[in-house]
Protein backbone atom coordinates (compact mmCIF):
# COMPACT_ATOMS: atom_id res chain seq x y z
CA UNK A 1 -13.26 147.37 281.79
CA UNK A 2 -15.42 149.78 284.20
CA UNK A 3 -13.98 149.26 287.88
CA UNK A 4 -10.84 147.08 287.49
CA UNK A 5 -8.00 149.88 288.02
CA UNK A 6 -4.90 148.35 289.92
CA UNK A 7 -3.48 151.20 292.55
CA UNK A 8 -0.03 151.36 294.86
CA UNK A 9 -0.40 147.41 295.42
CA UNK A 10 -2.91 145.51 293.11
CA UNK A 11 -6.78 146.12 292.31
CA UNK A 12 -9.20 147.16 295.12
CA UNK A 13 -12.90 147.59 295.24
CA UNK A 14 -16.23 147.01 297.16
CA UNK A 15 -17.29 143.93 297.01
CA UNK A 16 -20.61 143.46 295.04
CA UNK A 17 -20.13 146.65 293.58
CA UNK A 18 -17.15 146.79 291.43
CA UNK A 19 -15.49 143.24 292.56
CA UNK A 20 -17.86 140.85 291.68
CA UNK A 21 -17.78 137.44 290.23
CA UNK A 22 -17.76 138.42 287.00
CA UNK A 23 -15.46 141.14 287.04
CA UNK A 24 -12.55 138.68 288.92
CA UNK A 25 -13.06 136.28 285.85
CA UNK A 26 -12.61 139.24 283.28
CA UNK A 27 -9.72 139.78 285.43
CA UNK A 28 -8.31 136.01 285.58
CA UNK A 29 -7.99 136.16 281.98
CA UNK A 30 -6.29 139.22 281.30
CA UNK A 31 -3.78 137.88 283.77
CA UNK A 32 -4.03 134.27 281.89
CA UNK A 33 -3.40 136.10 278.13
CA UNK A 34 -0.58 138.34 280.10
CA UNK A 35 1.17 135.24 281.03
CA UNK A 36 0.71 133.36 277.58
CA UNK A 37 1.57 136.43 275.54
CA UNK A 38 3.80 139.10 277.18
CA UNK A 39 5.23 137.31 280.38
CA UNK A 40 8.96 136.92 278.65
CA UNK A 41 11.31 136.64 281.83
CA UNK A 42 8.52 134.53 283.77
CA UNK A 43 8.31 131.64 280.57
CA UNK A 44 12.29 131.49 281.77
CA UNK A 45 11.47 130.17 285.18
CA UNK A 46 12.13 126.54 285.67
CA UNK A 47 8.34 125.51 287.15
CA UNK A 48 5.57 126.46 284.51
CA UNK A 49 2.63 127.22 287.32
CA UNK A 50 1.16 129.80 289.01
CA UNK A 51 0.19 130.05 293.05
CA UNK A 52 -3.24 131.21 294.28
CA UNK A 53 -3.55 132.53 297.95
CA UNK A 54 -6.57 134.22 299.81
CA UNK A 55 -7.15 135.86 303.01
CA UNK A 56 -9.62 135.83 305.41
CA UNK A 57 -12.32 137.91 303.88
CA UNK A 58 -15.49 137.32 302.66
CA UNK A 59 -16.06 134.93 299.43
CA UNK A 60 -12.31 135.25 299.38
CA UNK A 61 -11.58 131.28 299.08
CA UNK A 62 -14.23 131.40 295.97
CA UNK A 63 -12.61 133.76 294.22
CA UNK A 64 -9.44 132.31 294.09
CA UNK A 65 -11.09 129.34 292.99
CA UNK A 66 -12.43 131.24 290.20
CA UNK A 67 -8.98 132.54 289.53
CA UNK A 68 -7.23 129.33 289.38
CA UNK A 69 -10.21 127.85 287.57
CA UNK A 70 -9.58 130.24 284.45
CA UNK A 71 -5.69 130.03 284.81
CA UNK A 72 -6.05 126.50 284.65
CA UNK A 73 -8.69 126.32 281.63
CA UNK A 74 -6.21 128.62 279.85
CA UNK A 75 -3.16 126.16 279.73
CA UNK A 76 -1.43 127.17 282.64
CA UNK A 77 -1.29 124.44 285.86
CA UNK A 78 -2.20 126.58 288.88
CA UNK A 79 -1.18 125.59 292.85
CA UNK A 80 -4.56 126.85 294.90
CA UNK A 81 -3.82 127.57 298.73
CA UNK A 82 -6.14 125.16 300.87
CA UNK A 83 -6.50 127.76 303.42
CA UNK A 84 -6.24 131.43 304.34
CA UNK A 85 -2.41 131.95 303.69
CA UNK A 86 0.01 135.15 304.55
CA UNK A 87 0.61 136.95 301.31
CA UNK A 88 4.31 136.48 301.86
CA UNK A 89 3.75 132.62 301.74
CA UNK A 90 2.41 133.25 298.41
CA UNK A 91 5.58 135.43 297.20
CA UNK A 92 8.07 132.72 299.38
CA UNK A 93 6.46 129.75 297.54
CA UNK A 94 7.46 131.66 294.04
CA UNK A 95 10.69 132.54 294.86
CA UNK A 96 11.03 129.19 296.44
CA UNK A 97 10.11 127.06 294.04
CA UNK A 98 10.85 129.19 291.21
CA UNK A 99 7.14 129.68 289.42
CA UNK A 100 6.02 132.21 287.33
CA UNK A 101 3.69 134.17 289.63
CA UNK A 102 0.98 134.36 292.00
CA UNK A 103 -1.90 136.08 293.03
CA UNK A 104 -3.27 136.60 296.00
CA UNK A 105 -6.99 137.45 296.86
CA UNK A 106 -6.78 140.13 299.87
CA UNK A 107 -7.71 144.18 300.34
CA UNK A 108 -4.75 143.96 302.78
CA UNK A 109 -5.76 146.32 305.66
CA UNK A 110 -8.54 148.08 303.51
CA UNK A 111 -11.95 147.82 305.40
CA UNK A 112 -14.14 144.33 305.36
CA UNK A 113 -16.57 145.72 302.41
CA UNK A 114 -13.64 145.61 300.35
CA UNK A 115 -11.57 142.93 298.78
CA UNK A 116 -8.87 143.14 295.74
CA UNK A 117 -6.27 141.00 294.16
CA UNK A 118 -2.66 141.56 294.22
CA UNK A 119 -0.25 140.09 291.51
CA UNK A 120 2.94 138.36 292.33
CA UNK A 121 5.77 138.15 289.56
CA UNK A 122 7.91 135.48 289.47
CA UNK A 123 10.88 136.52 291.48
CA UNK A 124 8.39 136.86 294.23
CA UNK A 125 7.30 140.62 294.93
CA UNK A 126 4.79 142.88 294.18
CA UNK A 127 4.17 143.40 290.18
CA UNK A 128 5.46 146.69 288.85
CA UNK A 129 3.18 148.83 286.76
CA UNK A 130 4.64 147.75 283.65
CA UNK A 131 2.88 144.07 283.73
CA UNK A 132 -0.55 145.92 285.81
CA UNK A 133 -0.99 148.25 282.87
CA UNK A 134 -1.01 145.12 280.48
CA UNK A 135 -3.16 143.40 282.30
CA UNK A 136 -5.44 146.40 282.12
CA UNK A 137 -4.78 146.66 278.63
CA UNK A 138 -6.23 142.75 278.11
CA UNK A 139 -8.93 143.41 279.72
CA UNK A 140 -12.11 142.20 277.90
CA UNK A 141 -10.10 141.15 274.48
CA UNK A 142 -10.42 137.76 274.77
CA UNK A 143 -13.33 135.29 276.03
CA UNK A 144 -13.00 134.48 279.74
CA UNK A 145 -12.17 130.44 279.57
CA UNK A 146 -12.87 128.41 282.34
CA UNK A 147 -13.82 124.60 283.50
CA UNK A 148 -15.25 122.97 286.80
CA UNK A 149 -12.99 122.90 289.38
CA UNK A 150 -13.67 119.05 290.03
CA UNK A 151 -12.77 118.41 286.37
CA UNK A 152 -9.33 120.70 286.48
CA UNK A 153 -8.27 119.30 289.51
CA UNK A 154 -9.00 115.66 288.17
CA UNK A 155 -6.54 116.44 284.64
CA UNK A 156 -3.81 117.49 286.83
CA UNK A 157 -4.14 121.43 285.96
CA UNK A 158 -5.35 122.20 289.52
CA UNK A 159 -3.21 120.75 292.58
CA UNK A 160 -4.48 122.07 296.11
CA UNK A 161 -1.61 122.72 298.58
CA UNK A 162 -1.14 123.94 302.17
CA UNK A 163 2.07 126.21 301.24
CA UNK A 164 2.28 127.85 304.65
CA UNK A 165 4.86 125.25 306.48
CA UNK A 166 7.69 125.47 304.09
CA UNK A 167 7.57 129.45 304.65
CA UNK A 168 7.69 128.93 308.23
CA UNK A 169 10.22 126.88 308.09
CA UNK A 170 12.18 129.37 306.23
CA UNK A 171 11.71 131.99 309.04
CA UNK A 172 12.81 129.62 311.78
CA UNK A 173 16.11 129.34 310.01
CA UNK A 174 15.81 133.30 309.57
CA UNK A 175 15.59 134.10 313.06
CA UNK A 176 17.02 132.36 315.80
CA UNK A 177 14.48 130.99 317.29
CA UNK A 178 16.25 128.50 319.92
CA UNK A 179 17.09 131.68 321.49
CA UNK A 180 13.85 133.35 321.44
CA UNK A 181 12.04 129.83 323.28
CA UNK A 182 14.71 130.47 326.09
CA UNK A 183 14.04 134.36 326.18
CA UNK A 184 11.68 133.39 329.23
CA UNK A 185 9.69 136.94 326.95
CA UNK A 186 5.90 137.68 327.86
CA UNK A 187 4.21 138.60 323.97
CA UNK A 188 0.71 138.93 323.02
CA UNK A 189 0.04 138.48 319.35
CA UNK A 190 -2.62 139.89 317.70
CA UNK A 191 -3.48 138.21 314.49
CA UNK A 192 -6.42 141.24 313.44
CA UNK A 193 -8.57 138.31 312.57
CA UNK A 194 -6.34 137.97 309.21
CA UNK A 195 -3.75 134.95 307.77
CA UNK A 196 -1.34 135.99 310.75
CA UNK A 197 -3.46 133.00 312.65
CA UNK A 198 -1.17 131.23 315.24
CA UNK A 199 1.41 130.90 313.17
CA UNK A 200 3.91 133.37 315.76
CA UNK A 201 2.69 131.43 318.40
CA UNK A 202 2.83 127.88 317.09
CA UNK A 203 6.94 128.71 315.98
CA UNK A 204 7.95 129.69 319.63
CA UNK A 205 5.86 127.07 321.57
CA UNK A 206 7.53 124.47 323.88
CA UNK A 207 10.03 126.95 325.21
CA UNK A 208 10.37 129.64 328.00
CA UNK A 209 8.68 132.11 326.02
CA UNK A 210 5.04 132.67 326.95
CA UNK A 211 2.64 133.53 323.93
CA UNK A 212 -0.68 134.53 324.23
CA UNK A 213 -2.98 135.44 320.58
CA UNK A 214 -6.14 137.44 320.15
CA UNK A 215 -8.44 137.82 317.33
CA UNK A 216 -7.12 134.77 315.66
CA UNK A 217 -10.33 133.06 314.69
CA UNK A 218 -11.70 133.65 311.25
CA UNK A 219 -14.47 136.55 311.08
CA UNK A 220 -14.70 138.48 307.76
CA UNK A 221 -16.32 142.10 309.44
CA UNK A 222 -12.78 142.13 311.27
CA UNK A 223 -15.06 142.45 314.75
CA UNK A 224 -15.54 146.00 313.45
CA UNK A 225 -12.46 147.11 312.84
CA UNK A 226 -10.24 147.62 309.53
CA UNK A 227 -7.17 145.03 309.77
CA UNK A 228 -4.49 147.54 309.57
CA UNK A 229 -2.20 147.85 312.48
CA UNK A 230 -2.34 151.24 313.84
CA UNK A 231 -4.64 153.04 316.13
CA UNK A 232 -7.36 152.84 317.03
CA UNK A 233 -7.91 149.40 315.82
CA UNK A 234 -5.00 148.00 317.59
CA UNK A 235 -6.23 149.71 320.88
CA UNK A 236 -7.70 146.56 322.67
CA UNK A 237 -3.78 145.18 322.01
CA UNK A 238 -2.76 148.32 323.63
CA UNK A 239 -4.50 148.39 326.50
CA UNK A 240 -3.82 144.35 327.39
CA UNK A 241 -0.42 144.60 326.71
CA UNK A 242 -0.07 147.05 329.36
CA UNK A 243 -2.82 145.38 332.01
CA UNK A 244 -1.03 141.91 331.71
CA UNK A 245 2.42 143.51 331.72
CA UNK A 246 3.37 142.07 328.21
CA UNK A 247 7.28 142.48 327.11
CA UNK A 248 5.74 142.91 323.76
CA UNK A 249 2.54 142.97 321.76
CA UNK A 250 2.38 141.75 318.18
CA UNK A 251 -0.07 142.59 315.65
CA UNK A 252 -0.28 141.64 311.79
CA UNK A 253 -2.54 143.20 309.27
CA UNK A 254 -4.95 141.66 307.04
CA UNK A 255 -2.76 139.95 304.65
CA UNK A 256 -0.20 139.17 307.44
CA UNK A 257 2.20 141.12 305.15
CA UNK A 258 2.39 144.30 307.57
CA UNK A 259 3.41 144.61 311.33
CA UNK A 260 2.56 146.54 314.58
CA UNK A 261 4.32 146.63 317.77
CA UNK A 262 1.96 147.66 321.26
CA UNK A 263 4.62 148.75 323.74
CA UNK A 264 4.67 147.68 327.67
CA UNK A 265 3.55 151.39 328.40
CA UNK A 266 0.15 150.65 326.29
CA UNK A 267 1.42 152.85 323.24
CA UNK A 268 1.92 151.93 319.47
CA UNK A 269 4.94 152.27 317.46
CA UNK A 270 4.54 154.14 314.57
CA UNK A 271 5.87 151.89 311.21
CA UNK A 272 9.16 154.30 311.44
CA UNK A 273 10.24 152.93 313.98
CA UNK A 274 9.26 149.62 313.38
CA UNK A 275 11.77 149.46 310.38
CA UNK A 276 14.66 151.44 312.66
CA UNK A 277 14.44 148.93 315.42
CA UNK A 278 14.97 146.11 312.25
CA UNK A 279 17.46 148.52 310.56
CA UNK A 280 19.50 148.62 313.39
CA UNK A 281 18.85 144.59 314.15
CA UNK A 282 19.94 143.09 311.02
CA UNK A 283 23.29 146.09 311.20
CA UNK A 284 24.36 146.12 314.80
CA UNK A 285 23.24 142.23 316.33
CA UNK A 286 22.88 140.03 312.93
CA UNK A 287 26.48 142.03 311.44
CA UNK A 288 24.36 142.10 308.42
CA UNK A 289 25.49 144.99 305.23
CA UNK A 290 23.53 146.52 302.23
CA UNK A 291 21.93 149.82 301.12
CA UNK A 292 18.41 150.95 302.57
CA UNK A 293 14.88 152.00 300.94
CA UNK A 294 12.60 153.63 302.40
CA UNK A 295 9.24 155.54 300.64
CA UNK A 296 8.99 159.20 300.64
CA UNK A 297 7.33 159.63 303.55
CA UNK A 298 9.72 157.96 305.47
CA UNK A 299 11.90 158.79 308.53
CA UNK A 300 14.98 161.34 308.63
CA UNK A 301 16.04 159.05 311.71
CA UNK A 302 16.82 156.27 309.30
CA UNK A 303 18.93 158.74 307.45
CA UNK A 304 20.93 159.56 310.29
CA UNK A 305 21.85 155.91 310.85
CA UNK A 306 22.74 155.44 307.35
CA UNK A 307 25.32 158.42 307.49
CA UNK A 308 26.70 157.25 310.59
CA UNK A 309 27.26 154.06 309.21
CA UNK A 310 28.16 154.64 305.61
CA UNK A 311 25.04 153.29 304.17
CA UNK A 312 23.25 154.05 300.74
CA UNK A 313 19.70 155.23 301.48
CA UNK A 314 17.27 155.08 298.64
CA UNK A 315 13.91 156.87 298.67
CA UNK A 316 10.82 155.95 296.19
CA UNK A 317 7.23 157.00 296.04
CA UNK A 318 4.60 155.03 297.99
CA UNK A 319 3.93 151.24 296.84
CA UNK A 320 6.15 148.55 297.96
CA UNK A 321 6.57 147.47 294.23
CA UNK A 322 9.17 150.43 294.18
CA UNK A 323 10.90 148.95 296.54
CA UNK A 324 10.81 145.32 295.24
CA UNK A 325 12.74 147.02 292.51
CA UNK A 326 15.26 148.23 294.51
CA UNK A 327 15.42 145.24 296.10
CA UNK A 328 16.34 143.47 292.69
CA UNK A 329 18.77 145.64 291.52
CA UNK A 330 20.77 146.70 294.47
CA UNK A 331 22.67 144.54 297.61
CA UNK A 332 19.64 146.19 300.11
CA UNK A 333 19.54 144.95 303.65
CA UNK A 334 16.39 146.04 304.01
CA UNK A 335 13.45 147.88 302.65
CA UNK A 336 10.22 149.23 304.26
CA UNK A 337 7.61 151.96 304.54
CA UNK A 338 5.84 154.18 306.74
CA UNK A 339 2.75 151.30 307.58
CA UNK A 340 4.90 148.96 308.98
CA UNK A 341 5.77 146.44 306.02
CA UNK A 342 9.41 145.45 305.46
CA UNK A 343 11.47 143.22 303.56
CA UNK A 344 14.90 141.61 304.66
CA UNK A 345 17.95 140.61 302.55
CA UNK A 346 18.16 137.00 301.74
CA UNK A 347 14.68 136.46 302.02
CA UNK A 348 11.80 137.68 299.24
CA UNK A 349 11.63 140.76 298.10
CA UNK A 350 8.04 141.45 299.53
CA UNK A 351 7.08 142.53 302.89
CA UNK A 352 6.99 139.72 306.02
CA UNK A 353 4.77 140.42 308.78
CA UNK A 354 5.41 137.58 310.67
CA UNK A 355 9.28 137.47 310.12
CA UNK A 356 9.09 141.25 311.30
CA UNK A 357 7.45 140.40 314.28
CA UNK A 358 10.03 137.77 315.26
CA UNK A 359 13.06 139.69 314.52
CA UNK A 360 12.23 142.56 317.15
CA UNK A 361 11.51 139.89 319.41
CA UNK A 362 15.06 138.96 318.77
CA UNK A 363 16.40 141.86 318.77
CA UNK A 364 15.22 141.83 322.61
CA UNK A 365 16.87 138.80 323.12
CA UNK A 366 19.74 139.23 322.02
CA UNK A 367 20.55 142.45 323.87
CA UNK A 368 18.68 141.51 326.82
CA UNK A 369 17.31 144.85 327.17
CA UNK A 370 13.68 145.83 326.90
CA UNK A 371 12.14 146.90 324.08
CA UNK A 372 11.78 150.88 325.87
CA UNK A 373 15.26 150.68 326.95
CA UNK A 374 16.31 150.09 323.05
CA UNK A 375 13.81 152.84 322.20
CA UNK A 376 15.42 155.34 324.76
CA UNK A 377 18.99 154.32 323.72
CA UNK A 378 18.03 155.01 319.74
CA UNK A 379 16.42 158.49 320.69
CA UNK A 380 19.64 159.69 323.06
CA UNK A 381 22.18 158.42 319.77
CA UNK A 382 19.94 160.16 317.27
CA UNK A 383 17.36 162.43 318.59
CA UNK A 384 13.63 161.89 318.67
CA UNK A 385 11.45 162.06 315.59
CA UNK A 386 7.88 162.01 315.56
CA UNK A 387 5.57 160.64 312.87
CA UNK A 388 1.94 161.61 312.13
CA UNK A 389 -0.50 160.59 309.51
CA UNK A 390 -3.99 161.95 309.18
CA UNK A 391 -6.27 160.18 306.53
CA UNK A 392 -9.05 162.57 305.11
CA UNK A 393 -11.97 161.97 303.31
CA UNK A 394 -11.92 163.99 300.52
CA UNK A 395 -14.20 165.15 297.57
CA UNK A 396 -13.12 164.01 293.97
CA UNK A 397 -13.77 167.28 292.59
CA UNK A 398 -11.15 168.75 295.00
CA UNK A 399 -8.51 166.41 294.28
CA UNK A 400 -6.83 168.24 291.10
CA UNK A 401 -7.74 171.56 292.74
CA UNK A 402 -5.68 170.50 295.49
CA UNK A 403 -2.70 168.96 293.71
CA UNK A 404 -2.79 172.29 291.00
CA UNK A 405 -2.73 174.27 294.03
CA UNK A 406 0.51 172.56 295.31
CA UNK A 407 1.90 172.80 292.33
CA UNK A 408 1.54 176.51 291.38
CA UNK A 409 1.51 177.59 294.73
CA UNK A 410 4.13 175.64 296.77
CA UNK A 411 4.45 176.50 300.89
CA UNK A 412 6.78 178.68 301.28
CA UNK A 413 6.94 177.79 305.23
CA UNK A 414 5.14 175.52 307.48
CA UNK A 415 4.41 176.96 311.04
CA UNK A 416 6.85 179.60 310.39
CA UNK A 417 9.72 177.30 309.23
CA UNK A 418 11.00 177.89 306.09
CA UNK A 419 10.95 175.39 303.88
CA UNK A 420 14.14 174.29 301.96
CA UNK A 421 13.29 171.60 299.99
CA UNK A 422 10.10 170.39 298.19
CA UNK A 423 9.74 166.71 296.51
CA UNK A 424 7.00 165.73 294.62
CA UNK A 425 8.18 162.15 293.40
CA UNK A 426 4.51 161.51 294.98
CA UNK A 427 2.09 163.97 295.90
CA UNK A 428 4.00 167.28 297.76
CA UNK A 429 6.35 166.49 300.40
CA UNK A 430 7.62 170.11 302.02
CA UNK A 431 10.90 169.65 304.20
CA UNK A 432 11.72 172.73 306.69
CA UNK A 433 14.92 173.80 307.93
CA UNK A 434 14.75 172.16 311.08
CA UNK A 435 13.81 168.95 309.22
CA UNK A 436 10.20 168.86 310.35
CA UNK A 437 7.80 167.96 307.37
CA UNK A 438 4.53 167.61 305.74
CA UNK A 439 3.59 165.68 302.75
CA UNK A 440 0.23 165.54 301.39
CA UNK A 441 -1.31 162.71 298.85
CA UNK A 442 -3.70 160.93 297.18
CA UNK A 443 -4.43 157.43 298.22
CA UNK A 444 -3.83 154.85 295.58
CA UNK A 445 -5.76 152.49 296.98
CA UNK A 446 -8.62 154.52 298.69
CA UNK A 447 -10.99 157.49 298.00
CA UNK A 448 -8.82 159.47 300.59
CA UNK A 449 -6.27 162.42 300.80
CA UNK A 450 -3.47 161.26 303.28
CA UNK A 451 -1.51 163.92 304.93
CA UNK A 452 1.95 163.02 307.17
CA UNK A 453 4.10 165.22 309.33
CA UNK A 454 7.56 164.63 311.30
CA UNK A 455 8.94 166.58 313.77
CA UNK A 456 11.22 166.77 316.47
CA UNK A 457 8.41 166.95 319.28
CA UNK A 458 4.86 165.01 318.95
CA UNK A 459 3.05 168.20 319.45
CA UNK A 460 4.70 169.81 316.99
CA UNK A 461 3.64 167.16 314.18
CA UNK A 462 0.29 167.31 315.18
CA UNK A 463 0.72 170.45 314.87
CA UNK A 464 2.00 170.23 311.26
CA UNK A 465 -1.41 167.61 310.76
CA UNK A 466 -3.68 170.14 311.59
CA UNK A 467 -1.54 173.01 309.42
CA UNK A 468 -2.49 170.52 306.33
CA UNK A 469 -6.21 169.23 306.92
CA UNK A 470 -7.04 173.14 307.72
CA UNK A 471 -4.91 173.92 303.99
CA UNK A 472 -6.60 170.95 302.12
CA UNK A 473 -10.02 172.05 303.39
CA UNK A 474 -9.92 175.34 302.29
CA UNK A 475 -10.01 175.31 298.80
């Protein structure tokens, strides 16, 4: 069917234009004939249902409805959130109670005219491509069935649930959160307006540790901004943090799946070292062991900590359903990318904002050391790396002139480094000999050509940024 193509993490489109009512029930049953039909490890599962979340956006709760409501008329009993959940409530209450998917209504951190659906398989993390091309493949074969939601809910093949506590309960037993009430910490939370809420907030209350939240009442335009947590839309966080002489700022994305960390000095952490500051959390304070994945465009730093300490790093190409299947297959401690989502051993395989978010704040706590005296004690034990990403706006019909061009033509240097090695797993990543880089690729998810750079100095990735946009604009 026209519009319904699923990208690095589920389906994405405009809403009224491609995601409309109609086009979410076309969806629904594929899914519905996937699970009846093809679904052979998920029929295994002790509990026969399916969990429906939604976020914050517009007409969000009534397409989930619509969801459930053909799930439901198709055989299968379906769990509907009551509220805006986090999408790794969704993927906990799978894994916890051992059902055979979910889905969960959200465009993640894509702008508020969008909205999307993202497909949860039943060990709890992001569907791989082999069960999104089948659901592409059902697409429009059968009938869409459906029923009132009144009537499903009255025969038992609709229950409505608030599935949020028994994930938060999980994380209080994940982090030490005694501790963190007594940290006598300063943190501003910033919930983007998303499923992130209070939730932060209402798990350290009644202790030592102040908490103050912004942007946690419900308004689908995002006041403006898109919900991802990066600059500039996490510059009002910024700039409070450092007014009101916050320990910490806290910020989760849309979906409350993805995390971003405002520093005292009013400056954002790029998603690198977001997952080094939890890499070296769960190794050094928790005593915790296992390989690491990271995406492509990920960090050399964490590669330097995993040779130090003997680790297995894995690299995959952009989508956290690569690294769910890491994450199934190998012991991983923990496994993140560039935009600041990350996953944890012996929780779900599927990216935690608000776990992340509490674990640095641990990590603080139990050094009791500032978070810019851990930074400066990482960068004097491993050097500095700095991370860049430009996102362009670029013309379809350049696209496969770009990507031909990379191909046939690969750099040969970048800024007069030579380059020694060239991966193109996903889209053309070109790594010099002083282990500066640029990688350039299509967005899976957005009309957009992203372009990243690393390098020992911040000028000199920005440098490397401009080096790309001036390359991808002259063809």
């Amino acid at each position: 069917m026209g519009g319904i193509k699923f990208g690095t993490d589920g389906w994405r489109a405009v809403i009224s234009e491609d995601f409309t009512f109609d086009n979410v029930r076309i969806l629904a049953q594929a899914m519905a004939d996937y699970i009846k039909i093809d679904d052979g490890p998920a029929s295994k599962v002790g509990d026969k249902r399916i969990v429906i979340g939604y976020d914050t956006r517009f007409l969000s709760a009534k397409y989930a409805e619509l969801i459930a409501c053909v799930i439901a008329a198709n055989g299968i009993k379906a769990i509907l959130a009551e509220k805006p959940t986090p999408t790794p409530s969704v993927s906990f209450t799978i894994k916890d109670r051992g059902l055979m998917g979910g889905v969960m209504v959200t465009a993640s951190h894509n702008p508020a005219r969008y909205n999307g659906i993202k497909y949860k398989a039943y060990y709890g993390g992001s569907a791989g491509p082999e069960i999104t091309k089948k659901f592409e493949e059902y697409l429009g074969k059968s009938g869409v069935k459906t029923a009132s939601l009144d009537e499903l809910k009255a025969s038992g093949m609709i229950t409505v649930e608030d599935i949020i506590p028994k994930h938060l309960g999980f994380v209080k037993k994940y982090v030490n959160v005694g501790l963190l009430k007594k940290s006598r910490l300063k943190l501003l939370v910033d919930s983007m307006y998303g499923t992130g809420d209070d939730y932060i907030a209402d798990l350290l209350k009644g202790g030592k540790c102040k908490v103050d939240v912004i942007h946690n009442e419900n308004n689908p335009g995002f006041g403006g901004i898109n919900p991802e947590p990066i600059l500039p839309n996490l510059k009002e966080l910024a700039d409070k943090v450092k007014a009101g002489k916050y320990d910490l700022g806290i910020a989760t994305d849309g979906d409350a799946d993805r995390l971003g960390i405002a520093l005292p000095n009013g400056k954002i952490l790029t998603g690198h070292k977001v997952m080094t500051l939890l890499f070296l959390h769960l190794l050094e304070d928790k005593k915790m062991k296992g390989g690491v994945v990271q995406t492509l465009c990920g960090t050399f730093l964490i590669d330097k900590i995993c040779k130090k300490y003997g680790l297995k790093m894995y690299e995959t190409p952009v989508g956290f359903k690569y690294i769910c299947e890491l994450m199934l297959k190998e012991d991983i401690l923990i496994g993140g990318e560039e935009t600041g989502g990350v996953a944890f051993k012996n929780s779900i395989p599927e990216r935690d904002g608000i776990l992340s978010g509490l674990l640095i704040v641990e990590m603080m706590a139990m050094r009791k050391k500032k978070i810019l005296d851990i930074l400066k004690s990482i960068d004097k034990e491993y050097g500095t790396y700095e991370y860049k990403r430009l996102d362009l706006k670029y013309p379809d019909d350049k696209k496969a002139k770009l990507m031909d061009y990379l191909k046939t033509n690969p750099l040969k240097e970048v800024l007069g480094k030579k380059v020694i090695a060239l991966n193109t797993k996903d889209g053309y990543k070109f790594i010099c000999e002083d282990y500066s880089w640029l990688m350039m690729r299509l967005s899976g998810t957005e009309p957009i050509l992203r372009v990243y750079a690393e390098a020992p100095a911040e000028k000199k990735a920005l440098a490397i940024l401009e080096f790309g946009k001036e390359l991808a604009y002259s063809l």
